[in-house]
C-alpha atoms as a PDB file:
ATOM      1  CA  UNK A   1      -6.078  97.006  -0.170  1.00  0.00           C
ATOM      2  CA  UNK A   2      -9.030  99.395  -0.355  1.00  0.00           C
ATOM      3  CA  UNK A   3      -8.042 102.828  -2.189  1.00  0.00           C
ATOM      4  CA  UNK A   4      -9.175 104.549   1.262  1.00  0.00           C
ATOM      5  CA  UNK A   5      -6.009 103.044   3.072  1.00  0.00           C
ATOM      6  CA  UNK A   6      -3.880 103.739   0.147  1.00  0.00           C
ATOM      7  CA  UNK A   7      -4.933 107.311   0.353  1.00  0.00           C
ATOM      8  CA  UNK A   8      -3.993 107.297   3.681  1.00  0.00           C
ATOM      9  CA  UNK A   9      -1.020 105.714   3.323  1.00  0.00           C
ATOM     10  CA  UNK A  10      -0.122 108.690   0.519  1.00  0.00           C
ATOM     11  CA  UNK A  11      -0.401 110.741   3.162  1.00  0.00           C
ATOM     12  CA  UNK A  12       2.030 109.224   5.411  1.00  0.00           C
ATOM     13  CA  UNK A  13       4.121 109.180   2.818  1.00  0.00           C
ATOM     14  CA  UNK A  14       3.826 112.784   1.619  1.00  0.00           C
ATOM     15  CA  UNK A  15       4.917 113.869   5.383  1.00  0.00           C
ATOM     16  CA  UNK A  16       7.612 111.159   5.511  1.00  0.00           C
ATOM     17  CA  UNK A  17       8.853 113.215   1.921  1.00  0.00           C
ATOM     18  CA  UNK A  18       8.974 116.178   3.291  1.00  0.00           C
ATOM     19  CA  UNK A  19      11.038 114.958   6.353  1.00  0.00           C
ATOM     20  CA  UNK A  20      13.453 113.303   3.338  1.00  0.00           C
ATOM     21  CA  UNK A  21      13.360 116.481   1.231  1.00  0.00           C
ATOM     22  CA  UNK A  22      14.487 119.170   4.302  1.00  0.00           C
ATOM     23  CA  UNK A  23      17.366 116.734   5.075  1.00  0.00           C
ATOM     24  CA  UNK A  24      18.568 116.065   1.696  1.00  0.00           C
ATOM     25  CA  UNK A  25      18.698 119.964   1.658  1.00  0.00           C
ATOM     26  CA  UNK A  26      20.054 120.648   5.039  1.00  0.00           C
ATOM     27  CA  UNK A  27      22.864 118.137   3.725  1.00  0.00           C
ATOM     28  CA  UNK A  28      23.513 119.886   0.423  1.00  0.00           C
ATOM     29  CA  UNK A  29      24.074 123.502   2.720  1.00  0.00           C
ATOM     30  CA  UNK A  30      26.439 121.923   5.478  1.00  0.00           C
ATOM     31  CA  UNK A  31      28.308 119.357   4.273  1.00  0.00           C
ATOM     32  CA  UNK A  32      30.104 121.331   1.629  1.00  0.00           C
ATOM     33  CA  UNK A  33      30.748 124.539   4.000  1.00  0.00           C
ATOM     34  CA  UNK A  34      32.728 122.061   6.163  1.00  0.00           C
ATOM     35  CA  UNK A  35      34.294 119.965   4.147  1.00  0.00           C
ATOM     36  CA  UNK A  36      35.399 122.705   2.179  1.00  0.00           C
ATOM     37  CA  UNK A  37      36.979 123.895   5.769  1.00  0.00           C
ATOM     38  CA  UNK A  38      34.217 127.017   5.656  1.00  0.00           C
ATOM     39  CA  UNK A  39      33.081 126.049   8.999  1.00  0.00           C
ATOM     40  CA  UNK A  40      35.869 124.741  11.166  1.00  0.00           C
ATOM     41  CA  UNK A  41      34.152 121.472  12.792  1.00  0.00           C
ATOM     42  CA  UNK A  42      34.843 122.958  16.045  1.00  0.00           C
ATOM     43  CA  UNK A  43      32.272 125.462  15.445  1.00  0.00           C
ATOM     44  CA  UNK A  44      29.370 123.712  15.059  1.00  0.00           C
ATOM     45  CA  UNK A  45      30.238 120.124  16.859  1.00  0.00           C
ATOM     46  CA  UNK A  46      28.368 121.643  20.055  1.00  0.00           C
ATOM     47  CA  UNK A  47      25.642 123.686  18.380  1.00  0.00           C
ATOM     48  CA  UNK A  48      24.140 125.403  14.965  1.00  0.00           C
ATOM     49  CA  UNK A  49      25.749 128.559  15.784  1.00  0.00           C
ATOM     50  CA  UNK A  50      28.319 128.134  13.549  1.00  0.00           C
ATOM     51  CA  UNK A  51      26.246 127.382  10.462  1.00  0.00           C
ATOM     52  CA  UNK A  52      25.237 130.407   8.613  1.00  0.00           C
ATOM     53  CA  UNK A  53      21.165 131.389   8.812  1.00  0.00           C
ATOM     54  CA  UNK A  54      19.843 129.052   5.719  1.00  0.00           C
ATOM     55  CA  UNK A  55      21.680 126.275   7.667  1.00  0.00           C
ATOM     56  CA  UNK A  56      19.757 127.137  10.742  1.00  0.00           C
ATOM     57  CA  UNK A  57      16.924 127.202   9.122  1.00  0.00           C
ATOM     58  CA  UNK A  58      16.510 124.017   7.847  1.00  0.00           C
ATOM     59  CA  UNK A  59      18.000 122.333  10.302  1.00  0.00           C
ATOM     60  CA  UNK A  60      14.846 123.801  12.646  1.00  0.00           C
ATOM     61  CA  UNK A  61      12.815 122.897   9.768  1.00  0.00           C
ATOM     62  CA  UNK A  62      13.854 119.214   9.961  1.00  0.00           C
ATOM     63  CA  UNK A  63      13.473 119.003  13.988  1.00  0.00           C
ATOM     64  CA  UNK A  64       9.868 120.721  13.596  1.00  0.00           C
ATOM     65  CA  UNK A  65       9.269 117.371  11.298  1.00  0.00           C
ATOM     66  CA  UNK A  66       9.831 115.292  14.559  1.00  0.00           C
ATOM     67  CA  UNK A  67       7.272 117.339  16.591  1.00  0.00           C
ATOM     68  CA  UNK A  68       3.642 117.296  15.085  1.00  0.00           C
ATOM     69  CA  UNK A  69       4.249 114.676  12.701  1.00  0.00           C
ATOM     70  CA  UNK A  70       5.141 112.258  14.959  1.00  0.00           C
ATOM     71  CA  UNK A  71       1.547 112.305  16.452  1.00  0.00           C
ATOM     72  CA  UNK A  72       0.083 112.225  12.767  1.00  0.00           C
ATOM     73  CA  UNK A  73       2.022 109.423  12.395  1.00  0.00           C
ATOM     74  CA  UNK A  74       0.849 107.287  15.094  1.00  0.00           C
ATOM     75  CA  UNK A  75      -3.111 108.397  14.473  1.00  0.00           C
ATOM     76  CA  UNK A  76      -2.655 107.727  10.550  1.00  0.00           C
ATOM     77  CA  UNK A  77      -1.262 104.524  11.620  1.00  0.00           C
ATOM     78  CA  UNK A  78      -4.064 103.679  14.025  1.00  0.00           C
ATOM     79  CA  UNK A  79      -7.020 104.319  11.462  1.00  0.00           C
ATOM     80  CA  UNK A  80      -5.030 102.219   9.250  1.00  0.00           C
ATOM     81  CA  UNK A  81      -4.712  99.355  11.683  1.00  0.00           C
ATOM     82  CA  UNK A  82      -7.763  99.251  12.713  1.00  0.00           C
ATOM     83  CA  UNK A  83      -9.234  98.718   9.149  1.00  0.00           C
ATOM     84  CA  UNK A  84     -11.974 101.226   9.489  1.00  0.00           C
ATOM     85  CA  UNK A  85     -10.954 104.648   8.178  1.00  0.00           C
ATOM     86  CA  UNK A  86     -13.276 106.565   6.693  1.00  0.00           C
ATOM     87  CA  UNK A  87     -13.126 109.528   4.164  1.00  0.00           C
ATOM     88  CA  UNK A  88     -13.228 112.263   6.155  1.00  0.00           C
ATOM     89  CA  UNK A  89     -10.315 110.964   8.022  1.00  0.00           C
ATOM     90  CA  UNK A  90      -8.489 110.614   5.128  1.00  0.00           C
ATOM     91  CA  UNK A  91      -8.903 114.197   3.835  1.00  0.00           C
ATOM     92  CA  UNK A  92      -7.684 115.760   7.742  1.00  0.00           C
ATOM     93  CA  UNK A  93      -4.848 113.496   7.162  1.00  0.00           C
ATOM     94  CA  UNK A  94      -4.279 115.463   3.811  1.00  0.00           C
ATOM     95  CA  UNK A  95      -5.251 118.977   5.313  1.00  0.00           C
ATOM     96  CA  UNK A  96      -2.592 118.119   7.870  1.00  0.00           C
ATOM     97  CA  UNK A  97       0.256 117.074   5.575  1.00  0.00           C
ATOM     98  CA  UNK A  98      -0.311 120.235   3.266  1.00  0.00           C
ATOM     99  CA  UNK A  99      -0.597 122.657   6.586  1.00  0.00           C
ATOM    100  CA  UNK A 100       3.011 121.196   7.106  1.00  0.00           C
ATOM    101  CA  UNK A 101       3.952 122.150   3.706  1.00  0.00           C
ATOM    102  CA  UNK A 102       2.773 125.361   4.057  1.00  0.00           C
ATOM    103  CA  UNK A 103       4.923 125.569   7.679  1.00  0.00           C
ATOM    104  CA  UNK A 104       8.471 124.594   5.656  1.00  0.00           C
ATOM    105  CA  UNK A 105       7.480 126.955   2.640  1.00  0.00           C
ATOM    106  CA  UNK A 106       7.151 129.984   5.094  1.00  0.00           C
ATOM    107  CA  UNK A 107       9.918 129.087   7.487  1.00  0.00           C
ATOM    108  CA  UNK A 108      12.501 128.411   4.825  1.00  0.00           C
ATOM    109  CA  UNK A 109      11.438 131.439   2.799  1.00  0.00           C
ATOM    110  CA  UNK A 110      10.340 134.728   4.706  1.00  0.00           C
ATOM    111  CA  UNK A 111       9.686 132.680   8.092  1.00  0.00           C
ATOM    112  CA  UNK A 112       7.353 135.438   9.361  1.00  0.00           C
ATOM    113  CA  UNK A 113       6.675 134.601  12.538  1.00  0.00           C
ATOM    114  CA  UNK A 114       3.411 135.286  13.044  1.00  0.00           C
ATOM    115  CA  UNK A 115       2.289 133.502   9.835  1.00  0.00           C
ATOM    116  CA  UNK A 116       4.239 130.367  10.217  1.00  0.00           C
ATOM    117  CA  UNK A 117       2.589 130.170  13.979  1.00  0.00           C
ATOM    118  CA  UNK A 118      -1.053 130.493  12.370  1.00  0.00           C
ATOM    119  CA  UNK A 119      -0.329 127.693  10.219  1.00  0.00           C
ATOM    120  CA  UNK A 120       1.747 125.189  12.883  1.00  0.00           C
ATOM    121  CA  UNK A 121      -1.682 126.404  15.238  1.00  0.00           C
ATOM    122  CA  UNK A 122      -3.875 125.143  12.094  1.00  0.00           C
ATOM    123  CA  UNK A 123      -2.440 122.275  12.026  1.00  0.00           C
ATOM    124  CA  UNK A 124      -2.056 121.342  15.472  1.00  0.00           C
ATOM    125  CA  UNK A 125      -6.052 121.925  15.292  1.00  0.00           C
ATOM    126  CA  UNK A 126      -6.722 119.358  12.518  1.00  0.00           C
ATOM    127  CA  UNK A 127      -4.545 116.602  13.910  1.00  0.00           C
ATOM    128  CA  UNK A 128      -6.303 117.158  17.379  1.00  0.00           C
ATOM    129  CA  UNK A 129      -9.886 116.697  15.356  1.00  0.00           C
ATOM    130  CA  UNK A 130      -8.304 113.792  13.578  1.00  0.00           C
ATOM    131  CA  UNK A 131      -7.495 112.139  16.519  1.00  0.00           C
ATOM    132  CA  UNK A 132     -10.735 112.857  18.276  1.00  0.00           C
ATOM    133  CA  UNK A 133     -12.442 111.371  14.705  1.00  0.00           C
ATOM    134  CA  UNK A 134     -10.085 107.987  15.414  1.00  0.00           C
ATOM    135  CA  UNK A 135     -10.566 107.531  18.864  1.00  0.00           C
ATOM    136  CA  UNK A 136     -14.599 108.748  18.668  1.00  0.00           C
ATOM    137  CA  UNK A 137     -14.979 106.004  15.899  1.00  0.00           C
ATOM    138  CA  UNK A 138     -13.345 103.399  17.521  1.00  0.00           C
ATOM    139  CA  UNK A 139     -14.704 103.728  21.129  1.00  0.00           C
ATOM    140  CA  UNK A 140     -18.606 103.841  19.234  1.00  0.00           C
ATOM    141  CA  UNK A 141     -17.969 100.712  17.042  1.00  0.00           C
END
């Protein structure tokens, strides 16, 4: 397998982490609250309401990783596929995946707003160029 693919299948994987790591935390701040009979079950079987904010949090955290990503997946995916990705693809594919870590940092820390749409905007931007690098280079071969 060429190191190029691998690189971009790092990526994929880094993104597919980060998905792992929210819910592995999300877990470790709800399950105990309830079992522990902190939350009554009624209380949140409906909605998050019941969960206190760092609960909230991630769990918005973890849904945002089934937004964007989803679309990096299937272009990442694609390049792969088609056995023709080149460098620069690779490295949006990167830019992407650390724009999302940048997203999770600020919404599970100060989650300002403002910031945390600048950086969901910068990455929707990048994964709209990496798709139009994809679909550019396959159309011209």
């Amino acid at each position: 397998m060429p190191l190029i693919v691998k690189f971009m299948i790092l990526a994929i994987a880094a993104q597919a982490l980060l998905t792992v790591a929210i819910l592995v935390l999300m877990g470790r701040e709800r399950v105990p609250r309830v079992m522990s009979g902190e939350i009554p079950e009624a209380d949140i079987a409906v909605d998050r309401s019941g969960y206190p904010l760092r609960a909230r949090l991630l769990s918005n955290s973890f849904d945002n990783q089934f937004q964007l990503p989803v679309l990096f997946y299937v272009i990442a995916l694609l390049a792969i596929s088609t056995g023709g990705v080149v460098w620069l693809e690779v490295m949006a594919a990167w830019l992407f995946v650390v724009l999302r870590y940048v997203h999770t940092a600020i919404h599970l820390t100060t989650n300002r707003v403002h910031k945390r749409f600048a950086v969901y905007t910068a990455g929707l931007a990048v994964l709209v160029i990496l798709w139009l690098m994809v679909l550019i280079r396959l159309f011209l071969a």
